[in-house]
N, C-alpha and C. Protein backbone atom coordinates (compact mmCIF):
# COMPACT_ATOMS: atom_id res chain seq x y z
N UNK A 1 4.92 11.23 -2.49
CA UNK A 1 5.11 10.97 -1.09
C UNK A 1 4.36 9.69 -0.70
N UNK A 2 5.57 8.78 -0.06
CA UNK A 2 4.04 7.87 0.24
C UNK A 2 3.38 8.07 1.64
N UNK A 3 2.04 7.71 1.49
CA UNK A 3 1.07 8.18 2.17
C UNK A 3 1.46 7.21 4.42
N UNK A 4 2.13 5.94 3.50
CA UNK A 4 2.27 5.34 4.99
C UNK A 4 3.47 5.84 5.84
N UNK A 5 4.60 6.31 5.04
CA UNK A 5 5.44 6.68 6.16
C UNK A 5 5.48 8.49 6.02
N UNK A 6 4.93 8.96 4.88
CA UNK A 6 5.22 10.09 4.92
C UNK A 6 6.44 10.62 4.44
N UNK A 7 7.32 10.04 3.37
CA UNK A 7 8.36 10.19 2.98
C UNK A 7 8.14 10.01 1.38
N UNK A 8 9.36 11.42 1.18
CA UNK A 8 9.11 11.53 -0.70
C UNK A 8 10.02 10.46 -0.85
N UNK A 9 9.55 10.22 -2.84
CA UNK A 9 9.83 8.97 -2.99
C UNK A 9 11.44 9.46 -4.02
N UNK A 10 11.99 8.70 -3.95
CA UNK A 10 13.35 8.64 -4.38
C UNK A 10 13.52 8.04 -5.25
N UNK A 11 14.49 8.31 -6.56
CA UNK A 11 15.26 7.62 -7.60
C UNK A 11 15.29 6.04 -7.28
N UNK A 12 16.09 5.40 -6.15
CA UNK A 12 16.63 4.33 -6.08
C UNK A 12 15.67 3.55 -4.85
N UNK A 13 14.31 4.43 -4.33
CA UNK A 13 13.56 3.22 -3.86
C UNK A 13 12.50 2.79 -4.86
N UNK A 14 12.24 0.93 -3.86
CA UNK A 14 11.38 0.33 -4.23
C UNK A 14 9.78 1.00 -4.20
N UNK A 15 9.46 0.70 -5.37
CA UNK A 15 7.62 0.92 -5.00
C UNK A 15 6.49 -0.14 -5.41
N UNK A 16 5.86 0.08 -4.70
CA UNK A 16 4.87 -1.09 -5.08
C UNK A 16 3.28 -0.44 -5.53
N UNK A 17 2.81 -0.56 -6.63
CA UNK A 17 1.75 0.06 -6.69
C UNK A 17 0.75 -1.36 -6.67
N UNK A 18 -0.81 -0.62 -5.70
CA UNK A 18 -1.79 -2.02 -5.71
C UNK A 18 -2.59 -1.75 -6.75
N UNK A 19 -2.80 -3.35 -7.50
CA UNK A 19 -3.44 -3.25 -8.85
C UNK A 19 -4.89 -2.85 -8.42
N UNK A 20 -5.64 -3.16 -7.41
CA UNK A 20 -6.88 -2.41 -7.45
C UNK A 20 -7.43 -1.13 -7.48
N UNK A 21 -6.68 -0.43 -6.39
CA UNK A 21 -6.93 0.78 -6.29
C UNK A 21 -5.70 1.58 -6.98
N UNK A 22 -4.39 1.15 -7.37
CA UNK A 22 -3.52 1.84 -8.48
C UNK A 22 -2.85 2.87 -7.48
N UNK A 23 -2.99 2.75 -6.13
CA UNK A 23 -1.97 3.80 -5.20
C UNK A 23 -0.48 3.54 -4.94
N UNK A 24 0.22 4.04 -4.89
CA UNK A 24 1.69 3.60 -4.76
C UNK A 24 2.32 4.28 -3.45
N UNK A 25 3.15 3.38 -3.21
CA UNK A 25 3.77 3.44 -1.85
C UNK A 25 5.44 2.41 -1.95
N UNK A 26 6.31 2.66 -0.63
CA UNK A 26 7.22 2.34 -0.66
C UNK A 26 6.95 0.75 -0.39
N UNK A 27 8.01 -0.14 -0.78
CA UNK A 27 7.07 -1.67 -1.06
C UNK A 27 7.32 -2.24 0.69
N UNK A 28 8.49 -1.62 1.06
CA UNK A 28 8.81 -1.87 2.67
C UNK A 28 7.89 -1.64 3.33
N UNK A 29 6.85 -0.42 2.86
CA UNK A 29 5.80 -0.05 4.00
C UNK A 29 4.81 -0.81 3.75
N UNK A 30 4.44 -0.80 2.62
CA UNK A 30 2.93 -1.87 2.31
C UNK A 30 3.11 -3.26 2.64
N UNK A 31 4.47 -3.53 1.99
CA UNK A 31 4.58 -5.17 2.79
C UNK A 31 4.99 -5.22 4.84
N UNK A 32 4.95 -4.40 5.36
CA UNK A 32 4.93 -4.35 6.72
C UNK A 32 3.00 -4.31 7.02
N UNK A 33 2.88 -3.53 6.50
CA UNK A 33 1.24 -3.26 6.50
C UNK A 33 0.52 -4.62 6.46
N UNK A 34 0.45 -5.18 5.23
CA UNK A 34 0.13 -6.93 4.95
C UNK A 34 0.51 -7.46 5.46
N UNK A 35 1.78 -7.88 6.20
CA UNK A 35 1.91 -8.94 7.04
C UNK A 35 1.47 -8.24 8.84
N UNK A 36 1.00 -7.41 8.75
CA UNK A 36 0.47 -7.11 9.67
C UNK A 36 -1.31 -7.52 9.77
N UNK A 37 -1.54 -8.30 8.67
CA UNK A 37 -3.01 -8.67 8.52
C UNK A 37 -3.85 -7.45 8.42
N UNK A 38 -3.22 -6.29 7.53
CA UNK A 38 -3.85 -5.53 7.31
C UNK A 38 -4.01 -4.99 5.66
N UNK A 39 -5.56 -5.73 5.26
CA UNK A 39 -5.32 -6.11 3.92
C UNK A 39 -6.21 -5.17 2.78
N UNK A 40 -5.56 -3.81 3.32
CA UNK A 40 -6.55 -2.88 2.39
C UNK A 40 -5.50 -1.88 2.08
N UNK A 41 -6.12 -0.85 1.23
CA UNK A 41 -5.22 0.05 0.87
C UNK A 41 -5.25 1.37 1.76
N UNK A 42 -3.71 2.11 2.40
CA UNK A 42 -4.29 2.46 3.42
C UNK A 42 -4.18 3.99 3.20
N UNK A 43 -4.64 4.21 2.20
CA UNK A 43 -5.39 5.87 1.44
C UNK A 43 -6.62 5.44 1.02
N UNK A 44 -7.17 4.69 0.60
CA UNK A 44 -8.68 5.11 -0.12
C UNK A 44 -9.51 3.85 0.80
N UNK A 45 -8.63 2.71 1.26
CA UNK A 45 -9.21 1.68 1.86
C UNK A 45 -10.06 0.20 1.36
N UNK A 46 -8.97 0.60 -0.10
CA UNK A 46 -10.07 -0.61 -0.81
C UNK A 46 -9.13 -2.33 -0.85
N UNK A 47 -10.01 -3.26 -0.55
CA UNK A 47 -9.49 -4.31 -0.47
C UNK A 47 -8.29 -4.83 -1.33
N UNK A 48 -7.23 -5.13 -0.62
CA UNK A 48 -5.54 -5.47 -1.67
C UNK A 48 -5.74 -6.66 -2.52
N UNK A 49 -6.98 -7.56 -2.24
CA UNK A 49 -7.00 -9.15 -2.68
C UNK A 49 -8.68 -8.96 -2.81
N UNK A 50 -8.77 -9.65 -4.07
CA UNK A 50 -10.39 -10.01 -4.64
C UNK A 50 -11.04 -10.61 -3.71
N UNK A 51 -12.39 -10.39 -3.28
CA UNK A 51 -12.98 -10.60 -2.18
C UNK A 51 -12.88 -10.33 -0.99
N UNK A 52 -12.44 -9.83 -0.84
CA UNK A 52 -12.45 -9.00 0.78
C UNK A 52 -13.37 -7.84 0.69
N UNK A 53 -13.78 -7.86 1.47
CA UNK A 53 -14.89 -6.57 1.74
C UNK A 53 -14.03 -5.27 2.82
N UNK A 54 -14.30 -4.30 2.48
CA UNK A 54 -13.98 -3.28 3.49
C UNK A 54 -14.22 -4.00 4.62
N UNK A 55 -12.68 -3.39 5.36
CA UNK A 55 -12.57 -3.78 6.66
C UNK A 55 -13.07 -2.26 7.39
């Protein structure tokens, strides 16, 4: 299920898993998330890009 919209994940969707924290989600939701300048992971909260500190 991913955790941002709340929807199980399906055969024929996209997913995007983040290499830091290794969580996966639908890639539509995480890339809405990021271009929302919101640059963490949004289950455990760990930074999507090297150097960023918890927001």
């Amino acid at each position: 299920m991913c955790f941002i919209c709340s929807q199980d994940y399906n055969n024929n969707d996209v997913l995007c898993q983040l290499s830091r924290c290794g969580h996966v989600f639908h890639s539509d939701c995480v890339g809405k998330q990021l271009h929302s300048k919101q640059t963490y992971c949004p289950f455990c909260r760990t930074p999507v890009f090297a150097g960023l500190s918890h927001v």
